[in-house]
Protein backbone atom coordinates (compact mmCIF):
# COMPACT_ATOMS: atom_id res chain seq x y z
CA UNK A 1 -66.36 75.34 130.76
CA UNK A 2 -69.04 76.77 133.13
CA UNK A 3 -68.33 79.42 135.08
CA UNK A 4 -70.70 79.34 137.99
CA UNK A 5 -69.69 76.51 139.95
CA UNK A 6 -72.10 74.24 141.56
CA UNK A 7 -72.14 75.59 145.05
CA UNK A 8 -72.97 79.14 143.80
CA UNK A 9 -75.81 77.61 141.49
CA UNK A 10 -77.19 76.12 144.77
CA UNK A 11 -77.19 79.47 146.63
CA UNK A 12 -78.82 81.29 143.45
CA UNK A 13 -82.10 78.76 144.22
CA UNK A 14 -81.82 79.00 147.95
CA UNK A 15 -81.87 83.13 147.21
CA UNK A 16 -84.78 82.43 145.22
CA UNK A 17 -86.44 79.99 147.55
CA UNK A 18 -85.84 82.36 150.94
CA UNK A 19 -87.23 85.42 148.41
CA UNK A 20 -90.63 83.75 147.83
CA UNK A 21 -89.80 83.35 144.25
CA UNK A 22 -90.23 80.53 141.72
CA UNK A 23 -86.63 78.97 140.75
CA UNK A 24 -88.94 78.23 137.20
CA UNK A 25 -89.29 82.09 136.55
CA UNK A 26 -85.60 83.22 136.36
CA UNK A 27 -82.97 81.82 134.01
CA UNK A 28 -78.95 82.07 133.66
CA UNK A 29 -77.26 82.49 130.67
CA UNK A 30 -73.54 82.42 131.32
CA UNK A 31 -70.86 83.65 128.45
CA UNK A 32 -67.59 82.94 129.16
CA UNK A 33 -65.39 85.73 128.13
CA UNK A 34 -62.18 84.35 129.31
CA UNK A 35 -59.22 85.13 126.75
CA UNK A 36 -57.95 81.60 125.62
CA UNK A 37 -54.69 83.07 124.46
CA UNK A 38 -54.17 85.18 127.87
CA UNK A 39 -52.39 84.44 130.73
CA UNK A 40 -54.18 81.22 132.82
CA UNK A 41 -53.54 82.87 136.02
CA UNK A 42 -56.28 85.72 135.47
CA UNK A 43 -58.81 82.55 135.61
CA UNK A 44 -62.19 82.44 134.29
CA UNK A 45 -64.11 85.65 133.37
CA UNK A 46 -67.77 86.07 131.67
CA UNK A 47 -70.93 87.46 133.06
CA UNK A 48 -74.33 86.01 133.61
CA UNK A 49 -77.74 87.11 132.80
CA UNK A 50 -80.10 86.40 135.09
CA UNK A 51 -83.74 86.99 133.69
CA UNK A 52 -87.07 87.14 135.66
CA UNK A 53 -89.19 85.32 132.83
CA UNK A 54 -92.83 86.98 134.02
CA UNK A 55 -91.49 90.05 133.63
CA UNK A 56 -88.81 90.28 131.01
CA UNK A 57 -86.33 91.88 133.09
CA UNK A 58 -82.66 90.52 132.82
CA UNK A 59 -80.01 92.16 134.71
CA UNK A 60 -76.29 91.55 133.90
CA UNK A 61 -73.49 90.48 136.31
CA UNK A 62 -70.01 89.99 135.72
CA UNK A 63 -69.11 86.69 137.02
CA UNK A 64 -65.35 84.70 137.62
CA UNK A 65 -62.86 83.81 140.02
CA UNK A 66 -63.74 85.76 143.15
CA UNK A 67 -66.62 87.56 141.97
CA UNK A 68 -69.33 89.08 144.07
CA UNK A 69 -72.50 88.37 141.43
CA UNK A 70 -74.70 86.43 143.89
CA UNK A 71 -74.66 89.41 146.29
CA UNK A 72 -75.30 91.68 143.84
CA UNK A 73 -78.46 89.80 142.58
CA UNK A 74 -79.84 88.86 146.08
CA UNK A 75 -79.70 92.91 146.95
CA UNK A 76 -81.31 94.02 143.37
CA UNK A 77 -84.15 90.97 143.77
CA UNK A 78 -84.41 92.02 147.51
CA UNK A 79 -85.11 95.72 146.41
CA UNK A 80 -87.62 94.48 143.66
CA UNK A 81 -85.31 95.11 140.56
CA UNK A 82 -86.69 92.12 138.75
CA UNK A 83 -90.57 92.66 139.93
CA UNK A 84 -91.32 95.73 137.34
CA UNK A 85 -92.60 94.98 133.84
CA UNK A 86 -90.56 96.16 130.80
């Protein structure tokens, strides 16, 4: 099952898009680390990487119901985060 729905996949390229960036550089890679024998109302949990492909940097998030990753990643692209080469 994916865990970041549609509408936040949308705002991810509209981030990139109002940042100047190419959509082409970055990448998600989503692990779902939702416990299938636990309780269903916890919901989904994982985290994303998000990597910047020109410059090797991936950053981690921790994504599920009600989580905040997109703000976190529009602040740490805003303040450069992803621009520095590793």
């Amino acid at each position: 099952m994916r865990l970041i729905e549609p509408d936040e996949h949308k705002e991810f390229l509209a981030t990139l898009e109002r940042t100047g960036h190419a959509r082409d550089d970055f990448s998600l890679q989503e692990t779902d680390t939702t416990d299938p024998k636990g309780d269903e109302n916890f919901g989904l949990q994982g985290y994303v990487i998000v990597t910047r492909l020109s410059t090797r940097v991936a950053k981690e998030y921790t994504i599920g119901d009600e989580s905040d990753w997109l703000e976190h990643f529009t602040k740490d692209l805003e303040a450069g985060a992803f621009d520095r080469l590793e």
